[in-house]
C-alpha atoms as a PDB file:
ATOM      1  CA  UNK A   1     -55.892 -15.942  26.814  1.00  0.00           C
ATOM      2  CA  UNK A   2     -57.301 -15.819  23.269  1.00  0.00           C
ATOM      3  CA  UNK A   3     -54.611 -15.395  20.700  1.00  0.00           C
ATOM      4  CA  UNK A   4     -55.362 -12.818  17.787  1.00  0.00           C
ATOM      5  CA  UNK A   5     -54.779 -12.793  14.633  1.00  0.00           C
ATOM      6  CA  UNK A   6     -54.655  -9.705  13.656  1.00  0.00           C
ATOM      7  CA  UNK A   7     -51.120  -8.125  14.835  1.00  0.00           C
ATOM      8  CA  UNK A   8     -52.476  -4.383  14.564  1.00  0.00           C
ATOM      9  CA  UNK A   9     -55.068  -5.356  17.122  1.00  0.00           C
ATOM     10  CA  UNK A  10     -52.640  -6.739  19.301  1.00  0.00           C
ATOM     11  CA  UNK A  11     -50.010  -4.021  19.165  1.00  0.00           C
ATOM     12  CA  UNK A  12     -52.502  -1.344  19.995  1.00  0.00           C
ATOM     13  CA  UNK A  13     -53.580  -3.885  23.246  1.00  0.00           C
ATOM     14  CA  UNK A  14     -50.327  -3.907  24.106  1.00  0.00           C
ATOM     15  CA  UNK A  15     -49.797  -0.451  23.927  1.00  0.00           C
ATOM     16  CA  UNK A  16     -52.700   0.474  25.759  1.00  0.00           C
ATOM     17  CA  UNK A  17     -51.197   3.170  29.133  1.00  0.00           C
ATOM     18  CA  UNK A  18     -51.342   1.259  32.138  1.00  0.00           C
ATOM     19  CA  UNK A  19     -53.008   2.810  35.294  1.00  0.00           C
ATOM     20  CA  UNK A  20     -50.492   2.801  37.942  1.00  0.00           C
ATOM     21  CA  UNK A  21     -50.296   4.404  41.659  1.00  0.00           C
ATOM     22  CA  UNK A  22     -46.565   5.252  41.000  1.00  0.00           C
ATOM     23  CA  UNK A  23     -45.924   8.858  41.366  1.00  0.00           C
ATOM     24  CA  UNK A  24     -44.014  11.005  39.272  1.00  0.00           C
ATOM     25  CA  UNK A  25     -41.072  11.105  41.160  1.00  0.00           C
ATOM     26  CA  UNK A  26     -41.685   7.066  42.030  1.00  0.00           C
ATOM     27  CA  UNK A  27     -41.155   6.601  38.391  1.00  0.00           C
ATOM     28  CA  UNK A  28     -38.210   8.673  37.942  1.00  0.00           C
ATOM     29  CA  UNK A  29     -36.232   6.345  40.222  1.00  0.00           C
ATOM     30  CA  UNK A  30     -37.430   3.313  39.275  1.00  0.00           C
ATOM     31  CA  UNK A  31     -35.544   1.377  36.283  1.00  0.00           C
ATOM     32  CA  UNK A  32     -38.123   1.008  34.005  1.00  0.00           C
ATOM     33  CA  UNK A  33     -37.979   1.163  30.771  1.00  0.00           C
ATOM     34  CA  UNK A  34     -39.979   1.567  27.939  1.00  0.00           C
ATOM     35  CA  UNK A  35     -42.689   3.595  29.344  1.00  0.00           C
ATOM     36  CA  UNK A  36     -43.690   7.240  29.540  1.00  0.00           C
ATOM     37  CA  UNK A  37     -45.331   8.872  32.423  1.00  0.00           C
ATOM     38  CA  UNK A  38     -48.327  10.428  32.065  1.00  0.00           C
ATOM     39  CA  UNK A  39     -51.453  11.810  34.624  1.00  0.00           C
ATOM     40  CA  UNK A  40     -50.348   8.318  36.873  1.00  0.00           C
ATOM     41  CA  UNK A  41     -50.486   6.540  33.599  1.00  0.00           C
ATOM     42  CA  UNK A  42     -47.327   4.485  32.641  1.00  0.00           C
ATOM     43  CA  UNK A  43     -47.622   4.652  28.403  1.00  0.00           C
ATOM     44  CA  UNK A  44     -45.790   2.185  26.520  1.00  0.00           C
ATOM     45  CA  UNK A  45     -43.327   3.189  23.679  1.00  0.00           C
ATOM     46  CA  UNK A  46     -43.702   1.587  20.589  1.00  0.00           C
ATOM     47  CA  UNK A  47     -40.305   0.019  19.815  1.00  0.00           C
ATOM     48  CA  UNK A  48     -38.891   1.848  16.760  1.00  0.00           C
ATOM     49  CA  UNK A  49     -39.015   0.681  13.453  1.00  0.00           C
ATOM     50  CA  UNK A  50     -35.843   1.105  11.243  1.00  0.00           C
ATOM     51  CA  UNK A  51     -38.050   3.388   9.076  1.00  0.00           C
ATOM     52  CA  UNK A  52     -38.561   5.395  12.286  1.00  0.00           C
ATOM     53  CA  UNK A  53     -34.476   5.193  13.255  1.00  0.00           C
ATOM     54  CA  UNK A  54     -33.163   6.546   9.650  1.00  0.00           C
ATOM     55  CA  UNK A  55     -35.875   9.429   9.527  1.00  0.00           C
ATOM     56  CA  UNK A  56     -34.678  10.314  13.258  1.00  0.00           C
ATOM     57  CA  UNK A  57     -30.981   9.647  12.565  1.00  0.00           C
ATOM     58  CA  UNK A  58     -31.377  11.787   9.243  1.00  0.00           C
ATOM     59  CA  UNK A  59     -33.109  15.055  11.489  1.00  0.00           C
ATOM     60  CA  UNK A  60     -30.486  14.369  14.505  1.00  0.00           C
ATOM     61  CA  UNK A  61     -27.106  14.524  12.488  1.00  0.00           C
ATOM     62  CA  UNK A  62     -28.515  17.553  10.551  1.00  0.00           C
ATOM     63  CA  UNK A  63     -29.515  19.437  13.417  1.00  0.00           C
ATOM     64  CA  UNK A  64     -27.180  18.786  15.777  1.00  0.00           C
ATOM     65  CA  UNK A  65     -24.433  20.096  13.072  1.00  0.00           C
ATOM     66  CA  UNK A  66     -25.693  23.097  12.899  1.00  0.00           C
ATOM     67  CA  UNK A  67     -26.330  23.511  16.660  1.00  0.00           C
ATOM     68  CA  UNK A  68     -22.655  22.187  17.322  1.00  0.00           C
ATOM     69  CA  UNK A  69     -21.435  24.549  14.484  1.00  0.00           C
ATOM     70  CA  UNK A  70     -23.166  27.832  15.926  1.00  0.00           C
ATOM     71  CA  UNK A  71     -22.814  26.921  19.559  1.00  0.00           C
ATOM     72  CA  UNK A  72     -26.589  26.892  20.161  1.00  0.00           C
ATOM     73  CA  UNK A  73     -26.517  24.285  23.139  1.00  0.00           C
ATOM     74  CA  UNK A  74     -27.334  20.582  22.734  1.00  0.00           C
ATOM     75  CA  UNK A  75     -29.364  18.080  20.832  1.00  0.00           C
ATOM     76  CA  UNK A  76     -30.992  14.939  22.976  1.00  0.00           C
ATOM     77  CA  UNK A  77     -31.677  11.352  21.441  1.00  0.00           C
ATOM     78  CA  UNK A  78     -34.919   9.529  22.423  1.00  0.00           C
ATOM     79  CA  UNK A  79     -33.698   7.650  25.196  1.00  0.00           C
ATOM     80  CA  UNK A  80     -33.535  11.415  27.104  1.00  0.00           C
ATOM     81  CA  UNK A  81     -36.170  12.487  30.135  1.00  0.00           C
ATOM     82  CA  UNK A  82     -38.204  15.655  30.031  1.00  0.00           C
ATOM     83  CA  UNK A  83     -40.299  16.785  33.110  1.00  0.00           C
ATOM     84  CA  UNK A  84     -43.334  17.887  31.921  1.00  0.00           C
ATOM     85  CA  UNK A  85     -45.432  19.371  35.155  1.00  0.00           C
ATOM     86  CA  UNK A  86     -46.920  15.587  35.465  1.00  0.00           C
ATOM     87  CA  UNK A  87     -45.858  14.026  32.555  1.00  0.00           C
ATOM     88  CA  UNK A  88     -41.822  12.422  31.703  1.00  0.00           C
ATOM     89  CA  UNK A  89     -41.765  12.139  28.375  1.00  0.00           C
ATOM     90  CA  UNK A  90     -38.894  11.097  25.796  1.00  0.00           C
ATOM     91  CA  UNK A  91     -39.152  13.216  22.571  1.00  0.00           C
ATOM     92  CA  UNK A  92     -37.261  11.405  19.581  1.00  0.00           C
ATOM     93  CA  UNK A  93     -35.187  14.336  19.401  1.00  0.00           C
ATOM     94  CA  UNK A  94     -35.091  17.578  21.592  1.00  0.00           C
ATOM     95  CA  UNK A  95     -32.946  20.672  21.457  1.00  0.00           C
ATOM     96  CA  UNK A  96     -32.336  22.993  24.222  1.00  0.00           C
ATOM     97  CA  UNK A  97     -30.712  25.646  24.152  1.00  0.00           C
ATOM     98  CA  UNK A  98     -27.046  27.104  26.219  1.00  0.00           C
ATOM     99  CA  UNK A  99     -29.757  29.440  28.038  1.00  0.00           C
ATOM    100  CA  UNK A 100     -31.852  26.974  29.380  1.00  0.00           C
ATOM    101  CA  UNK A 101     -29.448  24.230  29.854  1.00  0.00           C
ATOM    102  CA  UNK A 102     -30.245  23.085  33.595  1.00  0.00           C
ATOM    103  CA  UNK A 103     -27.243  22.745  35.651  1.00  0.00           C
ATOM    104  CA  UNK A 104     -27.873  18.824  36.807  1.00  0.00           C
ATOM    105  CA  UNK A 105     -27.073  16.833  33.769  1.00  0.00           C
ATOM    106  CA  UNK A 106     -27.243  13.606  35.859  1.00  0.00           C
ATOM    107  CA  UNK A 107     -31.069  13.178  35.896  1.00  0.00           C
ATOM    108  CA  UNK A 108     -34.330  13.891  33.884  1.00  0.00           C
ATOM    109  CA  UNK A 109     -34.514  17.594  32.410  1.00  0.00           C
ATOM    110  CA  UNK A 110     -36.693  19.805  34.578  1.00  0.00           C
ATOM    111  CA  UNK A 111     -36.909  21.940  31.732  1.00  0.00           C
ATOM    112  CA  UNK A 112     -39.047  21.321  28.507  1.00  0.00           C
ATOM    113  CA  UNK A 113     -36.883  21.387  25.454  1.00  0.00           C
ATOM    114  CA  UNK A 114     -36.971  24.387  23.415  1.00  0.00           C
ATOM    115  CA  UNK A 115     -37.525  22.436  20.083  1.00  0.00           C
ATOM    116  CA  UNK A 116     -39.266  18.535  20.645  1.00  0.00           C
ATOM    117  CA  UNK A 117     -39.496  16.042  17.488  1.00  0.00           C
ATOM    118  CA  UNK A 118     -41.454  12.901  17.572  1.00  0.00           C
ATOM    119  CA  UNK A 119     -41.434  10.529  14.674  1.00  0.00           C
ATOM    120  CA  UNK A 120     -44.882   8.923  14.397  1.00  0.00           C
ATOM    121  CA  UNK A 121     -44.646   4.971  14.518  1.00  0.00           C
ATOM    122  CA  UNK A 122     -46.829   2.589  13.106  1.00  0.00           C
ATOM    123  CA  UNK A 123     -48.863   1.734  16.175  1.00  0.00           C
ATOM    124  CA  UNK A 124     -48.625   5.421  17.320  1.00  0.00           C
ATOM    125  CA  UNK A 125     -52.461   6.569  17.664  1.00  0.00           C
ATOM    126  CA  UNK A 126     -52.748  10.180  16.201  1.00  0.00           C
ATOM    127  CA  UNK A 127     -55.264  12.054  19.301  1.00  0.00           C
ATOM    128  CA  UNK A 128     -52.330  10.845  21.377  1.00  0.00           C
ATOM    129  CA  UNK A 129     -49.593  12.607  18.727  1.00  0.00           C
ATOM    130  CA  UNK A 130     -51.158  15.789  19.366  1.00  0.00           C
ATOM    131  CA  UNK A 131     -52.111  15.478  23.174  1.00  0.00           C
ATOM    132  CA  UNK A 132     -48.207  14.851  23.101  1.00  0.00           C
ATOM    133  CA  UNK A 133     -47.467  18.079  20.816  1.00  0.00           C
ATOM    134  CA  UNK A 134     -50.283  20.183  22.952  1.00  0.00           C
ATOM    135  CA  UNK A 135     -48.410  18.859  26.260  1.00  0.00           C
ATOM    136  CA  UNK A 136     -44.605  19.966  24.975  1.00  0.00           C
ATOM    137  CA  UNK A 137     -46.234  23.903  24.326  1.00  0.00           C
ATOM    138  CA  UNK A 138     -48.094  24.295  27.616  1.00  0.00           C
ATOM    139  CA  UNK A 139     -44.759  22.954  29.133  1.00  0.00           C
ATOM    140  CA  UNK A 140     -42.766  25.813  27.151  1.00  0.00           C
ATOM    141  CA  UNK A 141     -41.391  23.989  24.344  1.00  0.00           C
ATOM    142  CA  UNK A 142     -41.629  26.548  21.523  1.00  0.00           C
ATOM    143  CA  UNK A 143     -41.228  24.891  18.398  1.00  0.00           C
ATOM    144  CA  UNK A 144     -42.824  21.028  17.808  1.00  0.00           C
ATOM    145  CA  UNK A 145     -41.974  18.899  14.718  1.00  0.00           C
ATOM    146  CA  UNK A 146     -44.239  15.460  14.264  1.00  0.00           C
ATOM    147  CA  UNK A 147     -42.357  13.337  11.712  1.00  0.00           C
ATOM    148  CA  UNK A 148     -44.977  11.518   9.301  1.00  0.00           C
ATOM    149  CA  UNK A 149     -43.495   9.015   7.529  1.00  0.00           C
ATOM    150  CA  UNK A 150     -46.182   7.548   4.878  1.00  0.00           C
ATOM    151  CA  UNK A 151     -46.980  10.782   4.007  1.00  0.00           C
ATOM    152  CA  UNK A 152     -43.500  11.999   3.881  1.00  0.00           C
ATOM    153  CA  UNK A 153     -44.804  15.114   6.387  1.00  0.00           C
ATOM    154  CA  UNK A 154     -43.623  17.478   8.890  1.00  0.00           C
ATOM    155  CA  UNK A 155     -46.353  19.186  11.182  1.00  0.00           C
ATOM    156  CA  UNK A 156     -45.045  22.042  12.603  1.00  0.00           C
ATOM    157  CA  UNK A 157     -46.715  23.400  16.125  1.00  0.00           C
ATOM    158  CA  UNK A 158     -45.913  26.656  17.442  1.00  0.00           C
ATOM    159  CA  UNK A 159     -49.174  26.836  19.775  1.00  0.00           C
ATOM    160  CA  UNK A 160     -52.650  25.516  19.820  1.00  0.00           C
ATOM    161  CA  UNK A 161     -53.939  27.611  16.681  1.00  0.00           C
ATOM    162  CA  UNK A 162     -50.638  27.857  14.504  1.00  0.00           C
ATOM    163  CA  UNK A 163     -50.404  24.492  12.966  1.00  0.00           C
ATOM    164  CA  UNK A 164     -48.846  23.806   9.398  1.00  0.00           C
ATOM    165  CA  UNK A 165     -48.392  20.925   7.821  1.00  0.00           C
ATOM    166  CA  UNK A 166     -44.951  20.629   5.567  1.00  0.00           C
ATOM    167  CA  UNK A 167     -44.698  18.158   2.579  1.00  0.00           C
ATOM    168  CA  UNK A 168     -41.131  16.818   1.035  1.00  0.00           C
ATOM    169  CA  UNK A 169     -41.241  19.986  -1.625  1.00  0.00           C
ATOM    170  CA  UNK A 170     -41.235  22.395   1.782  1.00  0.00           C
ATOM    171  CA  UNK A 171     -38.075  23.654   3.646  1.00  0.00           C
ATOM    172  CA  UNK A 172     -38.534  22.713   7.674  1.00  0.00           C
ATOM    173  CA  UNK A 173     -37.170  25.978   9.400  1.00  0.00           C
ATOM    174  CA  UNK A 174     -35.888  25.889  13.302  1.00  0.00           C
ATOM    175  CA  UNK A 175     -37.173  29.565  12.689  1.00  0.00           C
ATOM    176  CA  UNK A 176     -36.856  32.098  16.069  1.00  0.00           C
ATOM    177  CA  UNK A 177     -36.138  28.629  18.188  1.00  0.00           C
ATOM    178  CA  UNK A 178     -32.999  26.953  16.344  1.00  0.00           C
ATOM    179  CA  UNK A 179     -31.931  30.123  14.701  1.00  0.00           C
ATOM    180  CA  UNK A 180     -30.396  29.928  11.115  1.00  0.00           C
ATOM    181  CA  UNK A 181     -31.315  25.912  10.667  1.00  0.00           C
ATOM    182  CA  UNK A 182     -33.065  25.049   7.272  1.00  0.00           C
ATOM    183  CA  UNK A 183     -33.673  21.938   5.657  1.00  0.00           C
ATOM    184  CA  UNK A 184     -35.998  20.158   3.183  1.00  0.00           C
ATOM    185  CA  UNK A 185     -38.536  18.166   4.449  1.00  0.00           C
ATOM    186  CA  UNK A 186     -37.499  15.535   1.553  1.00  0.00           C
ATOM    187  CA  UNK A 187     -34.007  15.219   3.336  1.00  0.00           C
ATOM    188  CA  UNK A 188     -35.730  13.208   6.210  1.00  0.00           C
ATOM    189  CA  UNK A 189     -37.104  10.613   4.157  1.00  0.00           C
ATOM    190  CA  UNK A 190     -33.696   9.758   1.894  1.00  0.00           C
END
């Protein structure tokens, strides 16, 4: 096995999916970790950077004040399951609201969240960012934030057409989806 030297290269190797015969469900009850499932393809999850953990930690504590202070429903960390038709992904951050809360707490949601963030990594490739945003909105999610950190961004996706991109002078809204939360966009990045 050659050994190269650029580490860039090799991260994006390693994180290339896997093709698997596992099914869906197969996956769900298996114990491992690390991966996504996606079209029988097992994707590998970048391990987070602390960059990545203080922008998601920033986001999480101010949202899930204001969902635990108006009784929205509940805000999920990234080590959460979402059913999505034939995908099981693990948003950074998802809300969903009382309404939709599924009954079964005790395995993955069947139920897309209502709001999904992901935090874009360093190895992160950006088709696969949007495939990912384009998956959560066919699934129902109605609201998708992607987290840019060099470019201290948020894009916002409400479908396949409205797209807006936020810098650190905008305010990030929850809008019609986490009613009444506001925030800057700079807040993320402190």
């Amino acid at each position: 096995m050659d050994i190269l030297k650029n580490g860039s290269e090799q991260a994006a190797i390693s994180l290339a999916p896997i093709e698997t015969d596992m099914t869906l469900d197969e996956f769900c009850e298996s114990d491992l970790e690390g991966y996504e499932y996606v079209k029988g393809k097992l994707i590998p999850m970048a391990p987070p950077t602390m960059e990545h953990g203080e922008i998601s930690m920033n986001l999480s504590f101010l949202l899930s004040l204001h969902v635990r202070e108006n009784q929205l429903g509940r805000v999920y960390p990234a080590d959460t399951d979402f059913k999505l038709g034939d995908r099981l992904v693990k948003p950074d951050i998802a809300f969903v609201s009382t309404a939709r809360l599924p009954e079964n707490k005790r395995q993955a949601s069947p139920v897309a969240p209502d709001l999904a963030v992901e935090v874009v990594s360093p190895s992160d490739i950006q088709y696969r960012v949007a495939e990912k945003a384009f998956a959560y909105l066919d699934a129902g999610t109605r609201l998708v934030w992607v987290v840019e950190p060099v470019g201290k961004t948020v894009t916002v996706y409400r479908s396949k057409t409205d797209i807006k991109t936020l810098t650190s002078n905008d305010t990030l809204s929850g809008e019609d989806v986490v009613e009444g939360f506001t925030c800057q966009v700079a807040e993320l990045f402190e």
